[in-house]
N, C-alpha and C. Protein backbone atom coordinates (compact mmCIF):
# COMPACT_ATOMS: atom_id res chain seq x y z
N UNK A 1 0.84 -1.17 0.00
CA UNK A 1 0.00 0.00 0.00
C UNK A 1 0.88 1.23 0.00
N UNK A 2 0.80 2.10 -0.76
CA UNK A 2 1.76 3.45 -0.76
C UNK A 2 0.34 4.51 -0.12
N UNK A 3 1.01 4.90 0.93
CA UNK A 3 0.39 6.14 1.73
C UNK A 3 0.66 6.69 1.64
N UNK A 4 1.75 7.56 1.70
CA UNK A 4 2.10 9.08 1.50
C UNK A 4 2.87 9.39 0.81
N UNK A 5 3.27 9.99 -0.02
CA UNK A 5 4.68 10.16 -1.10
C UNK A 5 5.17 9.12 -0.83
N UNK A 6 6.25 9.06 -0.42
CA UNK A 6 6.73 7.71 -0.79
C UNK A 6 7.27 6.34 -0.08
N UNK A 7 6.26 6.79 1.03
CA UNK A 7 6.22 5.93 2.37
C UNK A 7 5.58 4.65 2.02
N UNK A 8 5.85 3.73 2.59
CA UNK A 8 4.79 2.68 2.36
C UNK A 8 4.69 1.47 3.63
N UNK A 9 3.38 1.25 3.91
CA UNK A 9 3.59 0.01 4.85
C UNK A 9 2.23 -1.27 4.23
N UNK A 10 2.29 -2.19 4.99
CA UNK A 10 1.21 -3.07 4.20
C UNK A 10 0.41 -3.28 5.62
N UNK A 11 -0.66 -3.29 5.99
CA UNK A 11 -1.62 -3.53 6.93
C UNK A 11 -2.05 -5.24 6.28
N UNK A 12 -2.15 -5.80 7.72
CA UNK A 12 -2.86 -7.47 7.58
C UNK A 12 -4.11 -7.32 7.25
N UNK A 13 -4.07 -8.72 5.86
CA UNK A 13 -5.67 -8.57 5.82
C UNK A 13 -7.48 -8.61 6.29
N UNK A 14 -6.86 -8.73 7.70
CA UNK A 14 -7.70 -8.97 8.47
C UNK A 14 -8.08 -7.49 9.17
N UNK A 15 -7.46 -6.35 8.57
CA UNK A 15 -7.85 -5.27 9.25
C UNK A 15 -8.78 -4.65 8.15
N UNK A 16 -9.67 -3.51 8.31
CA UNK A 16 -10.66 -3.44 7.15
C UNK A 16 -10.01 -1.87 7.26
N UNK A 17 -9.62 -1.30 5.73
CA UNK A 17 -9.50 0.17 5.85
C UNK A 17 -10.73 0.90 6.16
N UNK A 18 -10.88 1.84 6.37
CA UNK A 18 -11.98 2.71 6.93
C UNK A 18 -11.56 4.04 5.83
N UNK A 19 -12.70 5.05 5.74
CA UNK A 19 -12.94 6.64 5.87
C UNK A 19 -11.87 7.23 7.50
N UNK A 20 -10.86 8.07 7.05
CA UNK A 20 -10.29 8.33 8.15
C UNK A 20 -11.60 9.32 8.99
N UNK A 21 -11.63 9.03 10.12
CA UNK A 21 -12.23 9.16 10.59
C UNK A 21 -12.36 11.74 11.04
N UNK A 22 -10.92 12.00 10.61
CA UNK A 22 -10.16 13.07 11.02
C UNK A 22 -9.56 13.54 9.78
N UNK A 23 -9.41 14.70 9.41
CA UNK A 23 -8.10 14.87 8.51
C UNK A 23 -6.97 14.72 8.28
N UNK A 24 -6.66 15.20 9.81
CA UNK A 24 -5.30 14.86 10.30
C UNK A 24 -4.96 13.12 9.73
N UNK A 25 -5.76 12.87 9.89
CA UNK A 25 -5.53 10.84 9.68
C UNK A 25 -5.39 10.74 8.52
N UNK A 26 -3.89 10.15 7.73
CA UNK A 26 -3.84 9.83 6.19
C UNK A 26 -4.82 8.22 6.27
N UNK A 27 -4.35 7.44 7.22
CA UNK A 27 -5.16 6.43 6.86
C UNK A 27 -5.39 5.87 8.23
N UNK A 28 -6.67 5.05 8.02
CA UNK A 28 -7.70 4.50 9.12
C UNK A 28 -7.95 2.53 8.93
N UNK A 29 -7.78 1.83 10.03
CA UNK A 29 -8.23 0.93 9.90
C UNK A 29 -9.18 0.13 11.30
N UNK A 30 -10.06 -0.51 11.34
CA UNK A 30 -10.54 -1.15 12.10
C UNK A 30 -9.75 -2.65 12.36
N UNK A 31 -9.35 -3.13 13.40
CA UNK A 31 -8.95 -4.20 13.88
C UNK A 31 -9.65 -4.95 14.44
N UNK A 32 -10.10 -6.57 13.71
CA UNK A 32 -10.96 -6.86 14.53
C UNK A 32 -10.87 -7.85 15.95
N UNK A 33 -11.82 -7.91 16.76
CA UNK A 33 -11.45 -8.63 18.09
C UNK A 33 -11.46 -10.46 17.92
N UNK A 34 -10.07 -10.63 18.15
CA UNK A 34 -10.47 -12.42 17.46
C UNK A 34 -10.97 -12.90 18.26
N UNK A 35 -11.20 -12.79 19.54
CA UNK A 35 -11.60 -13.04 20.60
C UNK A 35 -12.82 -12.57 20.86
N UNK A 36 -13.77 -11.83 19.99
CA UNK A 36 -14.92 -11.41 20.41
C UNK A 36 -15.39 -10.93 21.37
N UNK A 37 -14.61 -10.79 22.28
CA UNK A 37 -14.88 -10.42 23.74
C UNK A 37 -14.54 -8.86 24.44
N UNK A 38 -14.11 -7.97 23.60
CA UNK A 38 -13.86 -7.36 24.04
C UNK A 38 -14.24 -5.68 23.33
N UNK A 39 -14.06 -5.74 21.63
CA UNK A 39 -14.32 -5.07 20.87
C UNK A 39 -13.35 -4.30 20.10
N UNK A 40 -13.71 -4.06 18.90
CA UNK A 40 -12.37 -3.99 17.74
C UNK A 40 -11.57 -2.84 18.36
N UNK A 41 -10.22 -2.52 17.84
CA UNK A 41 -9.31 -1.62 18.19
C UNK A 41 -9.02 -0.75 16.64
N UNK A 42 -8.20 0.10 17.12
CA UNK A 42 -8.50 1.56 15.82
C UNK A 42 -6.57 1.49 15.91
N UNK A 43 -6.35 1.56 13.93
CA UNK A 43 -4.87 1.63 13.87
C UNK A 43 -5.08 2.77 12.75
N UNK A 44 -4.20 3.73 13.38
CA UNK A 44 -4.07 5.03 12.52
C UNK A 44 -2.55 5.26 11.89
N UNK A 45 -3.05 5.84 10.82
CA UNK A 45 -1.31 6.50 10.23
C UNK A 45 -1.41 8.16 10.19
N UNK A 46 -1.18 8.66 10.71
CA UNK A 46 -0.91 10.13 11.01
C UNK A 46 -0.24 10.84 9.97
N UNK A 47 0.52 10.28 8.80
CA UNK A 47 1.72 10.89 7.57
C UNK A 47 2.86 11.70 8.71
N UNK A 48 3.65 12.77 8.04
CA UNK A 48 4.52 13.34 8.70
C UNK A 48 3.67 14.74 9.35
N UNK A 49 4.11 14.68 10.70
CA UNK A 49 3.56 15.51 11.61
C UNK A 49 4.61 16.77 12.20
N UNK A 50 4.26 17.71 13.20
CA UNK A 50 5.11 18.05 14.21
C UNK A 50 5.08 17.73 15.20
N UNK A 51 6.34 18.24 16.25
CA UNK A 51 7.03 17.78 16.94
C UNK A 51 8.25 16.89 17.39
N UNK A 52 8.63 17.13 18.01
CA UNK A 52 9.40 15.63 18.00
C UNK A 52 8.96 13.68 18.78
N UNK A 53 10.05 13.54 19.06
CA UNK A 53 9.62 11.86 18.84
C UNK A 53 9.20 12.36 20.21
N UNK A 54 9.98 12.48 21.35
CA UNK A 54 9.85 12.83 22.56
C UNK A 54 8.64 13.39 23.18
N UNK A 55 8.23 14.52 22.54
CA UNK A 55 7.03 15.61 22.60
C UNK A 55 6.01 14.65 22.46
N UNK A 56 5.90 13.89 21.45
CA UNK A 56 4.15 12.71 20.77
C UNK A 56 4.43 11.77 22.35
N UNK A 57 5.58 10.94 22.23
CA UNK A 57 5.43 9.75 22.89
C UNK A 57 5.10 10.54 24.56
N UNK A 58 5.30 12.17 24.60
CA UNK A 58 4.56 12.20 25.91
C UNK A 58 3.42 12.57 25.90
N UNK A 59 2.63 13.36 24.93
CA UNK A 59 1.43 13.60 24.64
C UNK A 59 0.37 12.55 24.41
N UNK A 60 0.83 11.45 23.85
CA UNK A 60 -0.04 9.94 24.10
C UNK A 60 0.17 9.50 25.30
N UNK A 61 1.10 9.65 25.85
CA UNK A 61 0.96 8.89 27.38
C UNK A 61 -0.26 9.72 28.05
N UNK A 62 -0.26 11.10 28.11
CA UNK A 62 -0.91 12.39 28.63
C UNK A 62 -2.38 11.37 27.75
N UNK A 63 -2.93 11.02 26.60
CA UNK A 63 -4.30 10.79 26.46
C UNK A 63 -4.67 9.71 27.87
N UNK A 64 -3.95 9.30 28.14
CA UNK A 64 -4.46 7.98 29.54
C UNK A 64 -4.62 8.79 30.89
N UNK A 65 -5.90 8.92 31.51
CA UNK A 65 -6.06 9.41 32.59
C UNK A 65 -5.34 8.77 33.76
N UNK A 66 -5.31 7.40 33.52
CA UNK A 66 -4.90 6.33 34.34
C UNK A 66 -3.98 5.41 33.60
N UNK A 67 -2.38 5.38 34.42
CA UNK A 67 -1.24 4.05 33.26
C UNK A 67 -1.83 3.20 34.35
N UNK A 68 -1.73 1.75 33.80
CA UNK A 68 -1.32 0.37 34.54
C UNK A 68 -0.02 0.17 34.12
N UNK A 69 0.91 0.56 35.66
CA UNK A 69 2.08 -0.20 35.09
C UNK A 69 2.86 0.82 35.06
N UNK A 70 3.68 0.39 33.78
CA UNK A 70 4.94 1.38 33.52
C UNK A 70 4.60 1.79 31.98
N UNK A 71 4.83 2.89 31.05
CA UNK A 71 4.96 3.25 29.80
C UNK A 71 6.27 2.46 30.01
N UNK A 72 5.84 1.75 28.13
CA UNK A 72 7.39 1.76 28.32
C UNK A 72 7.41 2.18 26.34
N UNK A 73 8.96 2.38 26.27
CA UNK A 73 9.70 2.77 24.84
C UNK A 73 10.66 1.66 24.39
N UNK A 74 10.41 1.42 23.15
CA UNK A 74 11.47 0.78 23.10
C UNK A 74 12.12 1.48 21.68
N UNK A 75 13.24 1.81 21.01
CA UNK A 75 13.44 1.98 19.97
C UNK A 75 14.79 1.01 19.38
N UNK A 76 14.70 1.06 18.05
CA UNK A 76 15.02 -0.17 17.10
C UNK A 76 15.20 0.45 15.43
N UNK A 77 16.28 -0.14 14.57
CA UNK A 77 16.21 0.04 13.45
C UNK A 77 15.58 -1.08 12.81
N UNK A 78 14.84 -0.33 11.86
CA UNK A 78 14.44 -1.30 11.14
C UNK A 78 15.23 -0.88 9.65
N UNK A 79 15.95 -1.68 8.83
CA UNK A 79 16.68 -0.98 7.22
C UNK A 79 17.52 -0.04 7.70
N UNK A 80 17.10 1.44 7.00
CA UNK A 80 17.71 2.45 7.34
C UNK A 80 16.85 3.02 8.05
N UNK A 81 15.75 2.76 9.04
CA UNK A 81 15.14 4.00 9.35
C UNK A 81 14.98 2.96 10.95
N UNK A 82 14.74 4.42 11.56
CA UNK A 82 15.07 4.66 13.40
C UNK A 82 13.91 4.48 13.58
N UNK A 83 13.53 3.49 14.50
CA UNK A 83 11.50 3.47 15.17
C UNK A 83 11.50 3.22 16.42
N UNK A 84 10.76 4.21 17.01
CA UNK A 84 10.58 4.24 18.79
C UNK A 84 8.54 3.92 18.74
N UNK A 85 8.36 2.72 19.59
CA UNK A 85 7.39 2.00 20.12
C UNK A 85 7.05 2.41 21.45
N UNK A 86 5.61 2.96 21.72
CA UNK A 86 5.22 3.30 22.92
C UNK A 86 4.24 2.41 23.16
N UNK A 87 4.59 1.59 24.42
CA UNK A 87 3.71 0.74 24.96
C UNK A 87 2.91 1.15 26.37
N UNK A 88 1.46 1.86 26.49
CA UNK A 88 1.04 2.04 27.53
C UNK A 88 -0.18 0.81 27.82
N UNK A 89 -0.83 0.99 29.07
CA UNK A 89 -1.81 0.76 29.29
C UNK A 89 -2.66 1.31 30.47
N UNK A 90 -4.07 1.44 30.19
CA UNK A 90 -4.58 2.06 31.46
C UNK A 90 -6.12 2.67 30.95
N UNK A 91 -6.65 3.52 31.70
CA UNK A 91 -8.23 4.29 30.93
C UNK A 91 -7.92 5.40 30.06
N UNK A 92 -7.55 4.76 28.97
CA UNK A 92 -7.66 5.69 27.84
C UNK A 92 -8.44 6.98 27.77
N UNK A 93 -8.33 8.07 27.96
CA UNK A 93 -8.74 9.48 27.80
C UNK A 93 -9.08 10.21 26.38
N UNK A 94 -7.78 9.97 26.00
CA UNK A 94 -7.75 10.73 24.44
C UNK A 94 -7.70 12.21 24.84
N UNK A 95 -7.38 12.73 23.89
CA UNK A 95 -6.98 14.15 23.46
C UNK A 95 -8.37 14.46 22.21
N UNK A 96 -8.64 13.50 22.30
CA UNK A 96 -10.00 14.22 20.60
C UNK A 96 -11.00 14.08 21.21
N UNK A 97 -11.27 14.24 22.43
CA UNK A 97 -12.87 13.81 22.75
C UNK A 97 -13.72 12.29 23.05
N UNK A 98 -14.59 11.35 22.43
CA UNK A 98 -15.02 10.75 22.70
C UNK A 98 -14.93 9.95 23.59
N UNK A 99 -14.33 10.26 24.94
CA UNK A 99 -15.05 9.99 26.29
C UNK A 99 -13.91 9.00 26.61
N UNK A 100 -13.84 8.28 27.95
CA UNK A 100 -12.97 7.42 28.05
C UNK A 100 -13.24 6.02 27.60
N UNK A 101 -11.91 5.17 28.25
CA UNK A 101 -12.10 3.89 27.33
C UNK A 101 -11.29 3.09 28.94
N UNK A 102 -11.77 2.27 29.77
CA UNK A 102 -11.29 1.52 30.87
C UNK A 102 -10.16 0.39 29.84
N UNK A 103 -9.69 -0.05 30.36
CA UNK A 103 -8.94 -1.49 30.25
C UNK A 103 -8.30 -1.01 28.94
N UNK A 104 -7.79 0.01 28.58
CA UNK A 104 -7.22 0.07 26.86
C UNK A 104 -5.78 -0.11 26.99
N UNK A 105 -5.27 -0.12 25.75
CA UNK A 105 -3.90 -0.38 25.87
C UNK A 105 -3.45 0.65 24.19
N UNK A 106 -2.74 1.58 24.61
CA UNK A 106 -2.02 1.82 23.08
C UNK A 106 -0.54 1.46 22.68
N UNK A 107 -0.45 1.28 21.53
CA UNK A 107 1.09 1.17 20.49
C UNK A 107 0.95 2.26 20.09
N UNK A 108 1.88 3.12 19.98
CA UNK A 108 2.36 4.08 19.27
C UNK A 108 3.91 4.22 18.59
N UNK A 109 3.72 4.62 17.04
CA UNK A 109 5.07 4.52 16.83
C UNK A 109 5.41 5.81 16.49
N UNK A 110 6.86 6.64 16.36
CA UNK A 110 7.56 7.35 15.59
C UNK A 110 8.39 6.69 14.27
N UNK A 111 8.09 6.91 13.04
CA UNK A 111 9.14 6.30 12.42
C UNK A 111 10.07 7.77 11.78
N UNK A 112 11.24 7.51 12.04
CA UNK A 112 11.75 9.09 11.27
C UNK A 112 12.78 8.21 10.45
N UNK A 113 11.88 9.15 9.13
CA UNK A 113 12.68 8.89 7.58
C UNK A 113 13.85 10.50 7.41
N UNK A 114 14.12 10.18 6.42
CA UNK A 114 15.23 11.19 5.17
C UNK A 114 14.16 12.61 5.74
N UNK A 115 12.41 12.10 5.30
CA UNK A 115 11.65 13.23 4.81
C UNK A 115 11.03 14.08 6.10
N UNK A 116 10.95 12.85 7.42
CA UNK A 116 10.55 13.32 8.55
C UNK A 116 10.02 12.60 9.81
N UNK A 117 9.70 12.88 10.48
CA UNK A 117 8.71 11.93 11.56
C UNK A 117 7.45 11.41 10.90
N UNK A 118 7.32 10.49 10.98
CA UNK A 118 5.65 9.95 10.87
C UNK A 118 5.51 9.06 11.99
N UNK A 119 3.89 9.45 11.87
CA UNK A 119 3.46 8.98 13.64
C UNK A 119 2.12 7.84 13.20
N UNK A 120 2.31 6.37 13.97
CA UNK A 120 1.23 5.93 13.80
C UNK A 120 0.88 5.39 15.16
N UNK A 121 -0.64 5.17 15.03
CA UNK A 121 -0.98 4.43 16.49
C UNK A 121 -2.25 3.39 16.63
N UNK A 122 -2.07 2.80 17.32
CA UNK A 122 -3.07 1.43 17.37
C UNK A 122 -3.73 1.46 19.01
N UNK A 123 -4.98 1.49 19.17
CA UNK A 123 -5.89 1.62 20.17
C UNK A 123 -6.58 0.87 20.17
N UNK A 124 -7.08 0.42 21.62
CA UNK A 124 -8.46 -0.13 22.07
C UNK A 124 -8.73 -0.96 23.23
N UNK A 125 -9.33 -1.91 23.38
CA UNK A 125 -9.27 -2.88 24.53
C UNK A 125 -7.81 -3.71 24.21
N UNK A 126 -7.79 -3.59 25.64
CA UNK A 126 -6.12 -4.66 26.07
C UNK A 126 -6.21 -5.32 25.13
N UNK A 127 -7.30 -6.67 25.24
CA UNK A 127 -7.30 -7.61 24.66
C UNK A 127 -6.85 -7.78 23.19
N UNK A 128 -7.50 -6.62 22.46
CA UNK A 128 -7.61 -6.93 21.50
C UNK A 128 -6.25 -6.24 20.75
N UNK A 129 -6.24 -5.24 21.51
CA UNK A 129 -4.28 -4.86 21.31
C UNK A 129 -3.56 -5.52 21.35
N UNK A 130 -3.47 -6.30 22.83
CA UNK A 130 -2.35 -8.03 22.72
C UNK A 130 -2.59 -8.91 21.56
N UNK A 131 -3.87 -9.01 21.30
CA UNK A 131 -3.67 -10.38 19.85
C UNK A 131 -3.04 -9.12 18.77
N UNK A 132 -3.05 -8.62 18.71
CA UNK A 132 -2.44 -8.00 16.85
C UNK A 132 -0.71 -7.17 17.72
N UNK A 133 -0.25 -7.10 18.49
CA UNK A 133 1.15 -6.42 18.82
C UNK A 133 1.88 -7.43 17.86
N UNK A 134 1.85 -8.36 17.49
CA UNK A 134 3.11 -8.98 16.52
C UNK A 134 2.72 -8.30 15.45
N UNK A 135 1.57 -8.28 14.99
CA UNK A 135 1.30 -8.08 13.21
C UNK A 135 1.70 -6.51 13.82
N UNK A 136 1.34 -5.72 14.55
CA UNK A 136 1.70 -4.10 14.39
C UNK A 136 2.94 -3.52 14.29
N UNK A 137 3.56 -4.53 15.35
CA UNK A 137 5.27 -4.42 15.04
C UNK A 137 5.52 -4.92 13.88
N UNK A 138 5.59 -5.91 13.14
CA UNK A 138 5.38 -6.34 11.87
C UNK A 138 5.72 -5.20 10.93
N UNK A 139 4.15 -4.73 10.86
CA UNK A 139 4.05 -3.52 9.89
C UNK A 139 5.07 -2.60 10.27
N UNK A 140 4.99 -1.80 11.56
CA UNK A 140 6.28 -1.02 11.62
C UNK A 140 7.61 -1.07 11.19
N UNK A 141 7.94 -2.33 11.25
CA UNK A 141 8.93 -2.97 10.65
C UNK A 141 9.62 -2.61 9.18
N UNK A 142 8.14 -2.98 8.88
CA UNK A 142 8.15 -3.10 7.16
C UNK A 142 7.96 -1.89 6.04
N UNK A 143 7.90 -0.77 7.46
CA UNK A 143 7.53 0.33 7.08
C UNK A 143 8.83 0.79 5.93
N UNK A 144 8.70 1.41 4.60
CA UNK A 144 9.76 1.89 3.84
C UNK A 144 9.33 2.94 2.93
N UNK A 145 10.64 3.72 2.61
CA UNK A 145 10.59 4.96 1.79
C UNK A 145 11.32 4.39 0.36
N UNK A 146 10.83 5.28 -0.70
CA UNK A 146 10.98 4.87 -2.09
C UNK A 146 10.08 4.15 -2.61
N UNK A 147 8.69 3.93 -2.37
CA UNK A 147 7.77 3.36 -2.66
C UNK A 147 7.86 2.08 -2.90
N UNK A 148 6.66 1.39 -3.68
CA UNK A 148 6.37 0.01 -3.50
C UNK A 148 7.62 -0.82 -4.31
């Protein structure tokens, strides 16, 4: 899938693209709960943003009224490009409004290319965050510039 000039990542086919829900959002997908039990989770691609890596990964911690635990970061190359992973959990707040969310868990990534930061992030119930963290790291992974 080519998303933004000349970024590209591939989402599993088990996620359904969506209408971004925001402008800000280049692209939107629904994740669904394999487990049924809990209810689908939301994976966004943000394109290149401001700020820095530092500034986002504290401003998403700041959407959780409540952490369980510890935030944690991890960063990693993937090719040529630098990616920092934010792992929280706790009652999701958000920064856009629609109300809180108990038991959530977010991934958040920075990937910084040649062209800039791009920010993506994956939300929702724990549950349904723990079954897809391999395929999300995955994609992050696989994330590359110079197109398809």
């Amino acid at each position: 899938m080519q998303v933004s000039g000349d970024l590209t990542f591939t989402a599993p086919a088990e996620w359904t693209a969506e209408r971004p829900a925001m402008s800000m959002r280049k692209a939107q997908y629904a994740v669904p709960d394999k487990e049924k039990a809990q209810g689908n989770a939301t994976f966004i691609y943000f394109g290149s943003m401001g700020g820095t890596v530092e500034q986002n990964i504290e401003r998403w911690k700041g959407q959780f009224s409540k952490i369980d635990g510890e935030a944690k970061t991890e960063t990693f190359k993937a090719g040529d490009l630098k990616m920092t992973v934010l792992d929280v959990a706790g009652e999701y707040a958000s920064d856009m409004g629609g109300g809180s969310q108990g038991d959530a868990r977010m991934l958040g990534a920075v990937v910084e290319t040649p062209g800039g930061l791009h920010f993506f992030k994956f939300f929702g119930p724990r549950g349904t965050v723990e079954d897809w963290r391999d395929a999300f790291v995955e994609l992050i992974k696989g994330v590359r510039t110079g197109g398809p």
